[in-house]
C-alpha atoms as a PDB file:
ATOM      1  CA  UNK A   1       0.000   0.000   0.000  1.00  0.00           C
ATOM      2  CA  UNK A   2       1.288   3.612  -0.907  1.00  0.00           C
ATOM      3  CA  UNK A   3       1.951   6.151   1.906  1.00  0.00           C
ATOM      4  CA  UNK A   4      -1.359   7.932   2.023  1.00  0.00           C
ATOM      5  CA  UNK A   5      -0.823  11.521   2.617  1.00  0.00           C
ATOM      6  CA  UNK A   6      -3.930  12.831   1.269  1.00  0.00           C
ATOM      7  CA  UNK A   7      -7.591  11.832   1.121  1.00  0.00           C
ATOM      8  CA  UNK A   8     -10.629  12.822  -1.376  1.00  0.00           C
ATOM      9  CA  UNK A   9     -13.697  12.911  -0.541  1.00  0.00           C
ATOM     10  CA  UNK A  10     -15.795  13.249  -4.092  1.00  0.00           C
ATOM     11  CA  UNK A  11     -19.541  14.146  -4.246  1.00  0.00           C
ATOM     12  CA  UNK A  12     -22.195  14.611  -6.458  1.00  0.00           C
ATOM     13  CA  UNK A  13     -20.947  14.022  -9.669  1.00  0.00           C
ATOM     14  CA  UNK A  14     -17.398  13.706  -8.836  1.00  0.00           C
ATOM     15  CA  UNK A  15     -16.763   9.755  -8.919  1.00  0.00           C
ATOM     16  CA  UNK A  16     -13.487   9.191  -9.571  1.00  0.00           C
ATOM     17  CA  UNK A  17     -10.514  11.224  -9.363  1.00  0.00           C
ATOM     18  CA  UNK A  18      -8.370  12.152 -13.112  1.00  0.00           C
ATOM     19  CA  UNK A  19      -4.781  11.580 -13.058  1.00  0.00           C
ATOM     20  CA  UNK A  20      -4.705   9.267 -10.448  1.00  0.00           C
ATOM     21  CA  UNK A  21      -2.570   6.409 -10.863  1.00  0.00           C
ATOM     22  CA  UNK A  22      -4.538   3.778  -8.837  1.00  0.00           C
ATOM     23  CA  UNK A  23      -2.305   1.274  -7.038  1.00  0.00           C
ATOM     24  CA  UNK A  24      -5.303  -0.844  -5.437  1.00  0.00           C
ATOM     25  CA  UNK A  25      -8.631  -0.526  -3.617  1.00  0.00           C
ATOM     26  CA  UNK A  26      -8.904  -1.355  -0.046  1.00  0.00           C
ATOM     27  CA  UNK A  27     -11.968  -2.484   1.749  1.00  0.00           C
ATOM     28  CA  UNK A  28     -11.393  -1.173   5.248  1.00  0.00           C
ATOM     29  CA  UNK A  29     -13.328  -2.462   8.299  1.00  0.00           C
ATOM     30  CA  UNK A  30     -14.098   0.197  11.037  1.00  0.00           C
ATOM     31  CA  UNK A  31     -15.356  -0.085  14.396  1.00  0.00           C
ATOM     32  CA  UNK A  32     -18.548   2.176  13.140  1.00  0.00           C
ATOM     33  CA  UNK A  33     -19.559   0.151  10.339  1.00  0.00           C
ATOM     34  CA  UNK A  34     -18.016  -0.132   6.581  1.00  0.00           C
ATOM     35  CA  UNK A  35     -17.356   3.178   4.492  1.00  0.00           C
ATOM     36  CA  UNK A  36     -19.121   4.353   1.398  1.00  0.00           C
ATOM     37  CA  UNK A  37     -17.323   2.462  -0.573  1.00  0.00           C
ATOM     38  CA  UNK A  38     -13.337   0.640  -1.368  1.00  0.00           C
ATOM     39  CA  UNK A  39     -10.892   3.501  -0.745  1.00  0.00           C
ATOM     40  CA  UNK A  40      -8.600   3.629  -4.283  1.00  0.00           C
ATOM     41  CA  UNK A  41      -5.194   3.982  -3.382  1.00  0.00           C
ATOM     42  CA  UNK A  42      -2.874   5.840  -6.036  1.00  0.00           C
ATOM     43  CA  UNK A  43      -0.563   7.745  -6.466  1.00  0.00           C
ATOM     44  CA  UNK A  44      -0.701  11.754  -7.848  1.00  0.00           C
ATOM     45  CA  UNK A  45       2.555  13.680  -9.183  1.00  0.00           C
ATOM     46  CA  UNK A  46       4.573  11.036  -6.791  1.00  0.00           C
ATOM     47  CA  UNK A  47       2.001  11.716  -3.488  1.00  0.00           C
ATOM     48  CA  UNK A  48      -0.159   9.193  -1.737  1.00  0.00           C
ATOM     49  CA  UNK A  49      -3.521   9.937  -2.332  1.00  0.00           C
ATOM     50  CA  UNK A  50      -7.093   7.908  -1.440  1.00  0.00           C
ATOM     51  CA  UNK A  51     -10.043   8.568  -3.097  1.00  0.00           C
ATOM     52  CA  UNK A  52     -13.675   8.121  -1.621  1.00  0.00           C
ATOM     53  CA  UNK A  53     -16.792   8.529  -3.080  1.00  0.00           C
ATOM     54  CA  UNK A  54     -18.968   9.603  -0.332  1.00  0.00           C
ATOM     55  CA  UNK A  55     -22.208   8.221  -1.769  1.00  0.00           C
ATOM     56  CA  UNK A  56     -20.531   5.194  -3.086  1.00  0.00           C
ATOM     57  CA  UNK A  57     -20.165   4.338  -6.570  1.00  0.00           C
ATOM     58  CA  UNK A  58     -23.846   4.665  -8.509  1.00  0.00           C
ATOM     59  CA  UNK A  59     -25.003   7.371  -5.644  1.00  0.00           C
ATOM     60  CA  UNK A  60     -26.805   4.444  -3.746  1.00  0.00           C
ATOM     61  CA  UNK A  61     -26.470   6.578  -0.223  1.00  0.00           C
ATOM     62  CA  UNK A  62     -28.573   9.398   0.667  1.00  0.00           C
ATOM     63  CA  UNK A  63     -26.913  11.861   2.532  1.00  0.00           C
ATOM     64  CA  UNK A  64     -28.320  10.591   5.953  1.00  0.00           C
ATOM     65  CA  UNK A  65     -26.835   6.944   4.929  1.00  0.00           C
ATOM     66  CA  UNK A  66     -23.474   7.647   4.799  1.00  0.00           C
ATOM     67  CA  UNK A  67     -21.561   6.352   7.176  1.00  0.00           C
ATOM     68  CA  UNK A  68     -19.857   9.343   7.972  1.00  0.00           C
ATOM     69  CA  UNK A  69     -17.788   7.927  10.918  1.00  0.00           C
ATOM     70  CA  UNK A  70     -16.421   4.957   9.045  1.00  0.00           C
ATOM     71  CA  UNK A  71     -15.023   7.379   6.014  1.00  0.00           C
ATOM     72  CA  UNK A  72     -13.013   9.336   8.181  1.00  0.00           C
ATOM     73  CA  UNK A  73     -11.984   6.712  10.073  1.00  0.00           C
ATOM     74  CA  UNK A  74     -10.763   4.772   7.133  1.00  0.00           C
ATOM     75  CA  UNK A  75      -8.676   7.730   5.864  1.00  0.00           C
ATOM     76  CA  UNK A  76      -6.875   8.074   9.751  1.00  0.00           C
ATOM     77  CA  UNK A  77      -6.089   4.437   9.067  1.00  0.00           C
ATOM     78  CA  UNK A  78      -5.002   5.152   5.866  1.00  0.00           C
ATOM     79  CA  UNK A  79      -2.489   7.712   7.237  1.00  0.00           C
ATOM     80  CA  UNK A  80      -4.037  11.050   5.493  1.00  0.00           C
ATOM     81  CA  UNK A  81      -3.007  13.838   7.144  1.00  0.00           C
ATOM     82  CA  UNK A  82      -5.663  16.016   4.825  1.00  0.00           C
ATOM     83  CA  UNK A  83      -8.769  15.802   3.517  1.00  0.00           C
ATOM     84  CA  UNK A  84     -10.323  17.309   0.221  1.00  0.00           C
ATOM     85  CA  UNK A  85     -13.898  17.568  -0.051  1.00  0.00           C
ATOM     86  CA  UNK A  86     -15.877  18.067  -2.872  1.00  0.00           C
ATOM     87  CA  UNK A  87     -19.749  18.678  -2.734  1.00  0.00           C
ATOM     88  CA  UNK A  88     -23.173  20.253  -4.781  1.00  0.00           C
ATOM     89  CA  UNK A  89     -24.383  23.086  -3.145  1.00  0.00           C
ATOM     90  CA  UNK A  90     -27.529  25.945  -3.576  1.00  0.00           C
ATOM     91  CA  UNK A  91     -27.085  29.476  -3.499  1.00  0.00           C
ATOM     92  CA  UNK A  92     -28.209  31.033  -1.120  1.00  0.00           C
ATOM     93  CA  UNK A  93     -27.283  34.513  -2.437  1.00  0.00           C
ATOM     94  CA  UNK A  94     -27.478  36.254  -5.929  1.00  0.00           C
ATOM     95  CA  UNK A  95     -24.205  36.781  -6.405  1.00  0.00           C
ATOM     96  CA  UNK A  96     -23.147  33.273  -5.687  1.00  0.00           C
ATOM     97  CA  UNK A  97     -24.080  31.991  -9.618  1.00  0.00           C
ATOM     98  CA  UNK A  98     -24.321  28.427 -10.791  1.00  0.00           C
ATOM     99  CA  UNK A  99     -20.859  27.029 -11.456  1.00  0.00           C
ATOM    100  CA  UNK A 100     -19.309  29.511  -8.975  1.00  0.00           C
ATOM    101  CA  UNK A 101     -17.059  27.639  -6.324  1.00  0.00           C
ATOM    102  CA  UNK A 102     -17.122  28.502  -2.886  1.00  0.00           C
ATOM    103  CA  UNK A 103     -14.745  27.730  -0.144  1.00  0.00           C
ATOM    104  CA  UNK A 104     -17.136  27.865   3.360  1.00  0.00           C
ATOM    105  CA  UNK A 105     -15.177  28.748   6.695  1.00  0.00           C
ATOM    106  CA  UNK A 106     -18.117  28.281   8.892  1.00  0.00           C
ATOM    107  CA  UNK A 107     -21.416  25.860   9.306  1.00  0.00           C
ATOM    108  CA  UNK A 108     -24.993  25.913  11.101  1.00  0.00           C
ATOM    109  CA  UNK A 109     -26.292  22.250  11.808  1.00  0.00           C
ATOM    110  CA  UNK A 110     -29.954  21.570  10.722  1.00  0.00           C
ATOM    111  CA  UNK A 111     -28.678  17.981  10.719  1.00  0.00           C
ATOM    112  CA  UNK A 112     -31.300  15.771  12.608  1.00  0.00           C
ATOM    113  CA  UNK A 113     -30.655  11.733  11.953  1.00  0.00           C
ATOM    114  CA  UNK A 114     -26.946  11.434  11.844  1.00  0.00           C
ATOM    115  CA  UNK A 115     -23.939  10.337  13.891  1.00  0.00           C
ATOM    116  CA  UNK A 116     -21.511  12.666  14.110  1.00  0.00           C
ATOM    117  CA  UNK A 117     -18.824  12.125  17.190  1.00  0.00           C
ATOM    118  CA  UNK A 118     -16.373   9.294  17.723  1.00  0.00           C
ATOM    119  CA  UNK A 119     -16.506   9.781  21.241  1.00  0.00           C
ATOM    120  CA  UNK A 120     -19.530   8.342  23.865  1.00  0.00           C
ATOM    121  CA  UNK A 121     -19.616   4.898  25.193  1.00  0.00           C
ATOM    122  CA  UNK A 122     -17.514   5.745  28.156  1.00  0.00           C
ATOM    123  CA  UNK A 123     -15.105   8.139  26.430  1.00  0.00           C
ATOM    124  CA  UNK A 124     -16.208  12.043  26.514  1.00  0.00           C
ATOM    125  CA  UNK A 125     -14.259  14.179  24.780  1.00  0.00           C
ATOM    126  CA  UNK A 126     -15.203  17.864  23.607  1.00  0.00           C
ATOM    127  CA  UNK A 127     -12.977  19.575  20.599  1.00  0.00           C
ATOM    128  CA  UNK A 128     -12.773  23.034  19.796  1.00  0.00           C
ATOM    129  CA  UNK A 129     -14.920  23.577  16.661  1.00  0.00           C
ATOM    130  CA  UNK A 130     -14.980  27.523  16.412  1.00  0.00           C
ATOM    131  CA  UNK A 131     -13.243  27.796  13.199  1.00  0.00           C
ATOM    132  CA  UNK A 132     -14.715  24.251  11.169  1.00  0.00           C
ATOM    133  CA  UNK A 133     -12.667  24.791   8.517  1.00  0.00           C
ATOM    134  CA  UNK A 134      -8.663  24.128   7.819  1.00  0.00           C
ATOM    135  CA  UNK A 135      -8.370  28.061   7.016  1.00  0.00           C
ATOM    136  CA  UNK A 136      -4.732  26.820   5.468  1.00  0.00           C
ATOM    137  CA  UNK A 137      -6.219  24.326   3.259  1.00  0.00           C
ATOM    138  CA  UNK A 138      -9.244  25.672   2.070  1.00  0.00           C
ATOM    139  CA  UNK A 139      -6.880  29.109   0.999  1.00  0.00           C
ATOM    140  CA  UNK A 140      -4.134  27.134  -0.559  1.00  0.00           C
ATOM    141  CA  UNK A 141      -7.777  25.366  -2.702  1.00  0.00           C
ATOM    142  CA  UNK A 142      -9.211  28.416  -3.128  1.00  0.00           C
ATOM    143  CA  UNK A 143      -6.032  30.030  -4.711  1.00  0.00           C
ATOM    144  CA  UNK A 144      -5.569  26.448  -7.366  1.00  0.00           C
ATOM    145  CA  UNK A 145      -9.534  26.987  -8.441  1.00  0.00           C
ATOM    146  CA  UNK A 146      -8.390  30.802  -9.330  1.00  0.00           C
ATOM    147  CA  UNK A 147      -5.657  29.760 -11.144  1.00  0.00           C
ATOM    148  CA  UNK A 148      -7.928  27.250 -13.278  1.00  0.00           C
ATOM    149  CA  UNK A 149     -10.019  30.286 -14.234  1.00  0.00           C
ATOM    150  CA  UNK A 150     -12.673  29.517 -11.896  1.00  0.00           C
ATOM    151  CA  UNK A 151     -15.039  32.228 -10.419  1.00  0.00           C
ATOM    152  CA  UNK A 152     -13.862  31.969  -6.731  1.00  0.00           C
ATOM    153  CA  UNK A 153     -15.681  32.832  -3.317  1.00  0.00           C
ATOM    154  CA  UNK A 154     -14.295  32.835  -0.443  1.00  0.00           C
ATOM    155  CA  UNK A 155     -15.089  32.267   2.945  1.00  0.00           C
ATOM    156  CA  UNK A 156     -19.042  32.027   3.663  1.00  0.00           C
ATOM    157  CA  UNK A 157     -21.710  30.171   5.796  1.00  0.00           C
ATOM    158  CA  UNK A 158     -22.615  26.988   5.058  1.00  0.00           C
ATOM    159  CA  UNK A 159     -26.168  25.465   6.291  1.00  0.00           C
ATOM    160  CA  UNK A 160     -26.309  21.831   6.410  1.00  0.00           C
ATOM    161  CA  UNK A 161     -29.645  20.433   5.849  1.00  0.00           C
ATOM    162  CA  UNK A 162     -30.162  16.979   7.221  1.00  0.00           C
ATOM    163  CA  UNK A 163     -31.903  15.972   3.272  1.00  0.00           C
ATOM    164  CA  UNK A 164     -32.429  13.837   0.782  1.00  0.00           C
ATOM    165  CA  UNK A 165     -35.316  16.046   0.549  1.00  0.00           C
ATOM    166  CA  UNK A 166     -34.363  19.724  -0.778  1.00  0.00           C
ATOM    167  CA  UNK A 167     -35.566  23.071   1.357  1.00  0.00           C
ATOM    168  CA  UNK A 168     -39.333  24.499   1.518  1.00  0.00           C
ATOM    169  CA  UNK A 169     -39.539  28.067  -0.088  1.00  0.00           C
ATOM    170  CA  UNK A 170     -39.921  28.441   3.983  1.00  0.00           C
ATOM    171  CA  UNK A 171     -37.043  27.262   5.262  1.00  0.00           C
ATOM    172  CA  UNK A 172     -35.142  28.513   2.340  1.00  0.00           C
ATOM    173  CA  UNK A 173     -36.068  32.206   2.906  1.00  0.00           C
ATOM    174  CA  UNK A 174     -35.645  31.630   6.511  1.00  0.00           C
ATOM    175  CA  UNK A 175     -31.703  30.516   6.281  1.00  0.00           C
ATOM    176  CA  UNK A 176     -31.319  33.780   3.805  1.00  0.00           C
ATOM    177  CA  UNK A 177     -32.689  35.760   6.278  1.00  0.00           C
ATOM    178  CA  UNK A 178     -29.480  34.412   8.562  1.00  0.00           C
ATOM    179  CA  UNK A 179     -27.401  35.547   6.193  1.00  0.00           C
ATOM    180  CA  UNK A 180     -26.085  32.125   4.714  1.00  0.00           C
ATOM    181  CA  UNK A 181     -24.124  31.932   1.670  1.00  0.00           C
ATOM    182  CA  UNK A 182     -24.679  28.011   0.237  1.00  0.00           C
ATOM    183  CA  UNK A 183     -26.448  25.319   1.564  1.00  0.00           C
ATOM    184  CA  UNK A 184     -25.891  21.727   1.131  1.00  0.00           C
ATOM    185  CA  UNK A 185     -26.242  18.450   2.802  1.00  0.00           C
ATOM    186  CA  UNK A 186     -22.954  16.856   3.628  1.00  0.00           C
ATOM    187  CA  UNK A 187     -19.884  18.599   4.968  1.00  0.00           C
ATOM    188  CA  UNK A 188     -21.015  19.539   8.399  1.00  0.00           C
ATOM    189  CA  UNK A 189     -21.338  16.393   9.975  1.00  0.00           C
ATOM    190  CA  UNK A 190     -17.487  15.267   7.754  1.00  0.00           C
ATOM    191  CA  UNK A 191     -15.502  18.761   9.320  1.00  0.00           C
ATOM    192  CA  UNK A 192     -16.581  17.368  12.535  1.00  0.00           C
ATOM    193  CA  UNK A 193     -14.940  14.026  12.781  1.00  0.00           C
ATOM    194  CA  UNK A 194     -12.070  15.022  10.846  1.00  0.00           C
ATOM    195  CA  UNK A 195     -11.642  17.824  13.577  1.00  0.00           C
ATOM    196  CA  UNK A 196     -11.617  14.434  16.060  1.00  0.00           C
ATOM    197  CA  UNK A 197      -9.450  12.680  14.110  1.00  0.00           C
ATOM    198  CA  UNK A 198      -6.998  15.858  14.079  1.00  0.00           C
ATOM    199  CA  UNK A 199      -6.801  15.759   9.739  1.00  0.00           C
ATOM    200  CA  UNK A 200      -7.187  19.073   8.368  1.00  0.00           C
ATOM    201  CA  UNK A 201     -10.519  19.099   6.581  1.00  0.00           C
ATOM    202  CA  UNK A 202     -11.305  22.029   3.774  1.00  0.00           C
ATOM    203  CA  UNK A 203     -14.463  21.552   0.890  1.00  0.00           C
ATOM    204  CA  UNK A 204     -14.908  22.953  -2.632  1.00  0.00           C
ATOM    205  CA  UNK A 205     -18.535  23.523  -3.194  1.00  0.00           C
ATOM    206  CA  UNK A 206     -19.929  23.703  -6.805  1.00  0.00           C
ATOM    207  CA  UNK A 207     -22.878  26.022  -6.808  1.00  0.00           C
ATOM    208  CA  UNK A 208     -25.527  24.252  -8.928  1.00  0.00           C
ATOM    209  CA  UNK A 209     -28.782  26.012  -8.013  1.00  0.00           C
ATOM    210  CA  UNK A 210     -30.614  28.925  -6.487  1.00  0.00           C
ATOM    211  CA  UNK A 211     -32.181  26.389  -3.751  1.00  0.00           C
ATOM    212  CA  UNK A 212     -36.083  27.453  -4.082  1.00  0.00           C
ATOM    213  CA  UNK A 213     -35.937  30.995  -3.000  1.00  0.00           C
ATOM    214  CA  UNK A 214     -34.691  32.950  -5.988  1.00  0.00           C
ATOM    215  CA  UNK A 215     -38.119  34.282  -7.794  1.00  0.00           C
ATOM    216  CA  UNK A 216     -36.859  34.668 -11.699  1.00  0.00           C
ATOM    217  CA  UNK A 217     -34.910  30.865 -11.141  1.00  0.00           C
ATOM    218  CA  UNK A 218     -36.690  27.366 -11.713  1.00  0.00           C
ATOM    219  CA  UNK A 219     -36.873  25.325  -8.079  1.00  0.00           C
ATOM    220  CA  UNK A 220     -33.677  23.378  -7.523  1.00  0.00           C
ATOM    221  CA  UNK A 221     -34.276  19.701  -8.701  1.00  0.00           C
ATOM    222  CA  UNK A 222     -31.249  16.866 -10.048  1.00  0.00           C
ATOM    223  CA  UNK A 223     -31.764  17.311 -13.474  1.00  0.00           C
ATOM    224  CA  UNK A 224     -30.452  20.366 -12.917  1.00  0.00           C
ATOM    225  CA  UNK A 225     -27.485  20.202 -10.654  1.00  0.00           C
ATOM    226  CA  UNK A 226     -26.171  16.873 -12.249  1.00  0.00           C
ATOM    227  CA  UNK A 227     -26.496  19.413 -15.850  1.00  0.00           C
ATOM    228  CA  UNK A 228     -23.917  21.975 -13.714  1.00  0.00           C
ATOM    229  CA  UNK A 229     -21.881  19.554 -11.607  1.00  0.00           C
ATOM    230  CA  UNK A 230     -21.066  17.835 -15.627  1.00  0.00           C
ATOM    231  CA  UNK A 231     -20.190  21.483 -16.842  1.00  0.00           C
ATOM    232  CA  UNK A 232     -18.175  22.412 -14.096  1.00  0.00           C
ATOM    233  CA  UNK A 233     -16.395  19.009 -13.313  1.00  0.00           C
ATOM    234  CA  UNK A 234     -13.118  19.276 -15.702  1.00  0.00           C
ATOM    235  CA  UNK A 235     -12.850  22.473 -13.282  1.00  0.00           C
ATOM    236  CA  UNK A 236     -13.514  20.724  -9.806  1.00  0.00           C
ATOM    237  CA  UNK A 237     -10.858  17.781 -11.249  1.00  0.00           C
ATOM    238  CA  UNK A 238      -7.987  20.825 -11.788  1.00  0.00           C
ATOM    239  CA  UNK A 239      -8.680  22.357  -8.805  1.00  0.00           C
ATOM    240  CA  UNK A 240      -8.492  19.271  -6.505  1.00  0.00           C
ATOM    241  CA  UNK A 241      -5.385  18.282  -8.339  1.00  0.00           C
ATOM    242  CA  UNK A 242      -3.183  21.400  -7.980  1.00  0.00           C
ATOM    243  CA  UNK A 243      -4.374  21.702  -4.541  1.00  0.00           C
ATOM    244  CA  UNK A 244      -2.933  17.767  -3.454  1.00  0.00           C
ATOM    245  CA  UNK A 245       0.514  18.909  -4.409  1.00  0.00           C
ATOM    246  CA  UNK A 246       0.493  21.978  -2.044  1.00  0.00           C
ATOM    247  CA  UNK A 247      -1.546  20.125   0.729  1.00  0.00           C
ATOM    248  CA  UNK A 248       1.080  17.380   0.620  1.00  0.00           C
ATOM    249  CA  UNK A 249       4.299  20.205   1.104  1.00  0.00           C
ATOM    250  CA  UNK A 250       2.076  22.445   3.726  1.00  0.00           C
ATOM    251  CA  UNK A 251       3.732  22.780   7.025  1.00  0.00           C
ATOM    252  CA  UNK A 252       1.010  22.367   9.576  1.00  0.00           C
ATOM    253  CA  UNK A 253       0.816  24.325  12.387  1.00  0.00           C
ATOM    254  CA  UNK A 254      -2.820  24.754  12.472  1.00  0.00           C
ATOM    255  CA  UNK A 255      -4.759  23.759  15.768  1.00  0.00           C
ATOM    256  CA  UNK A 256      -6.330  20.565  14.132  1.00  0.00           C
ATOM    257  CA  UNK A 257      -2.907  18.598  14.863  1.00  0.00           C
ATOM    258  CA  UNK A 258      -3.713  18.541  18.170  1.00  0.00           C
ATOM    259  CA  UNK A 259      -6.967  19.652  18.153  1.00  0.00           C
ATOM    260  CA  UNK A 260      -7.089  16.726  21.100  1.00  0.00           C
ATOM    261  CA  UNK A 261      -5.117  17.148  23.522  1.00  0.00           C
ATOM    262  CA  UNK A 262      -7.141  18.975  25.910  1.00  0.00           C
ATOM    263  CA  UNK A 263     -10.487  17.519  25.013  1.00  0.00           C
ATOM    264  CA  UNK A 264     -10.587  14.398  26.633  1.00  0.00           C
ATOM    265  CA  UNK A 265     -12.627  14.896  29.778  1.00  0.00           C
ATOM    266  CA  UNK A 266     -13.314  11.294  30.756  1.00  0.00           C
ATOM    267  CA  UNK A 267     -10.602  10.176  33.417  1.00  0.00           C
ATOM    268  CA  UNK A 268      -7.863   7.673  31.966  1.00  0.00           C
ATOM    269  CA  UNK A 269      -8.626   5.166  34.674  1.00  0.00           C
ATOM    270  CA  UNK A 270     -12.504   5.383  33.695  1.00  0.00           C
ATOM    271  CA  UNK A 271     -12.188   4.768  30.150  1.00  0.00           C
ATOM    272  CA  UNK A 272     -13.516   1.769  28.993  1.00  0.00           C
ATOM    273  CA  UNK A 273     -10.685  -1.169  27.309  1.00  0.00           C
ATOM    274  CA  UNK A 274     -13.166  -0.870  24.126  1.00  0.00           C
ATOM    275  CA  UNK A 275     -12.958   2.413  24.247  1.00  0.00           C
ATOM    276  CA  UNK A 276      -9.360   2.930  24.220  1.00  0.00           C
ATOM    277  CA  UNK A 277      -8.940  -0.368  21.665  1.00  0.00           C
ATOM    278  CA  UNK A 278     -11.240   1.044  19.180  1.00  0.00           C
ATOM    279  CA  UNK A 279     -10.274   4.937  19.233  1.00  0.00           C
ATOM    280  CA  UNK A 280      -6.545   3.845  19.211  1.00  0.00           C
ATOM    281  CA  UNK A 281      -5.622   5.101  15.867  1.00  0.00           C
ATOM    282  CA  UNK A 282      -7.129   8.819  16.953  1.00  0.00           C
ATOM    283  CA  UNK A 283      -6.290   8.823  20.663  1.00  0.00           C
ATOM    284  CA  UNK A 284      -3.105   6.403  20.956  1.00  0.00           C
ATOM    285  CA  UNK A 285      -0.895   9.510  21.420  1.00  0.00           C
ATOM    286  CA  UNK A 286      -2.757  10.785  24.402  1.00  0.00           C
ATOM    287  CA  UNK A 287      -4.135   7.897  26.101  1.00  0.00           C
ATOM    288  CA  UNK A 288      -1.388   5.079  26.885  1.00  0.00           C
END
């Protein structure tokens, strides 16, 4: 298996990964469950690279399915210090036009049905979630997508939606009125765990509708997004490749190293054997 330095994490419309040269896929087994899918293992410009499609291979997950825990897990295992997400998003704003990319810095949770913590079972920890993004990363992707002539924002409020089902005019006038720039259904609940697992975590998000609130614009529905994500996937593909070289050289000194080592609340001596067997590969370097 190659030295894994970075993982992707490809959405809607984003499958596979160009210019990877695949080495093998690897079914991983996970104390939560088994991932979306086989992690391919490859290589890119001489780095280690594993690819996930978050809705496995067809789209045969709804966003709620996903086994959220297992995917990040799997890339920890994998030894990827940094993932890349890729996702579909709605505008929530004018300005922020179909085939624009946006790189989000901050989240609200409308999640409802989902696990999203490691920790629980006899191990409580609490991480400092402030800043949800990998500022460094999501910059360093931000500044390959201007370079491949993409029509850049960045910075913004993502709401996540717990889904499949897309917004009521309602609730999508309601999350305008909060000032939200794109809203989408997945990269909430993965910025969490890979905060826990202490990998630096940034997303690309392909605008691909006006969500339901935009009065001269059709309703959101797939026909339409899948119609953007195809039109705007050679660009997603050049972004996520220029960005793997410069995540792979970044020097990290950003807080999600150790974004650990004052969280864990439980007392060692309390913590249960499972516990400490099953979170080994996140908490090994803090609880002996």
């Amino acid at each position: 298996m190659t030295n894994v330095q970075i993982g992707i994490i490809g959405g809607s419309g984003l499958y596979a990964m160009e210019g990877l040269t695949v080495i093998e896929e690897c079914t991983i087994e996970t104390p939560f469950g088994a991932p979306s899918d086989p992690f391919v293992i490859g290589e890119i410009d001489g780095i280690g690279v594993a690819f996930l499609s978050r809705h496995g291979r067809g789209h045969r997950l709804t966003p709620s399915e996903v086994n959220y825990r297992a995917n990040v897990y799997g890339f920890k295992l994998l030894g990827a210090h940094t993932i890349l997400s890729a996702s579909a998003v709605g505008s929530m704003k004018e300005e922020y036009e179909p085939t624009d990319l946006v790189f989000p810095h901050q989240f609200i949770d409308r999640t409802r049905h989902r696990a999203d913590t490691f920790f629980g079972n006899g191990l409580v920890a609490h991480v400092a979630f402030a800043d949800p993004i990998c500022a460094g990363v999501s910059f360093l992707m931000g500044e390959a997508a201007r370079e491949a002539g993409a029509k850049v924002h960045m910075g913004g409020v993502y709401v996540c939606m717990e889904g499949p089902q897309f917004s009521t005019r309602a609730e999508s006038n309601l999350y305008r009125s909060w000032g939200v720039d794109v809203i989408g259904m997945t990269n909430l609940t993965e910025a969490k765990l890979a905060r826990e697992a202490e990998i630096c975590y940034a997303t690309m998000a392909l605008v691909t509708d006006y969500d339901c609130w935009h009065p001269e614009h059709d309703d959101v529905d797939i026909a339409q997004i899948l119609e953007y994500l195809r039109a705007n996937a050679a660009m997603a593909q050049k972004t996520l490749r220029a960005s793997i070289t410069r995540a792979a050289s970044r020097k990290r000194e950003c807080g999600c190293v150790n974004a650990l080592q004052y969280a864990i609340i439980t007392a060692r001596e309390a913590i249960p054997s499972k516990a400490k067997e099953e979170l080994a590969p996140l908490i090994g370097k803090y609880i002996t």
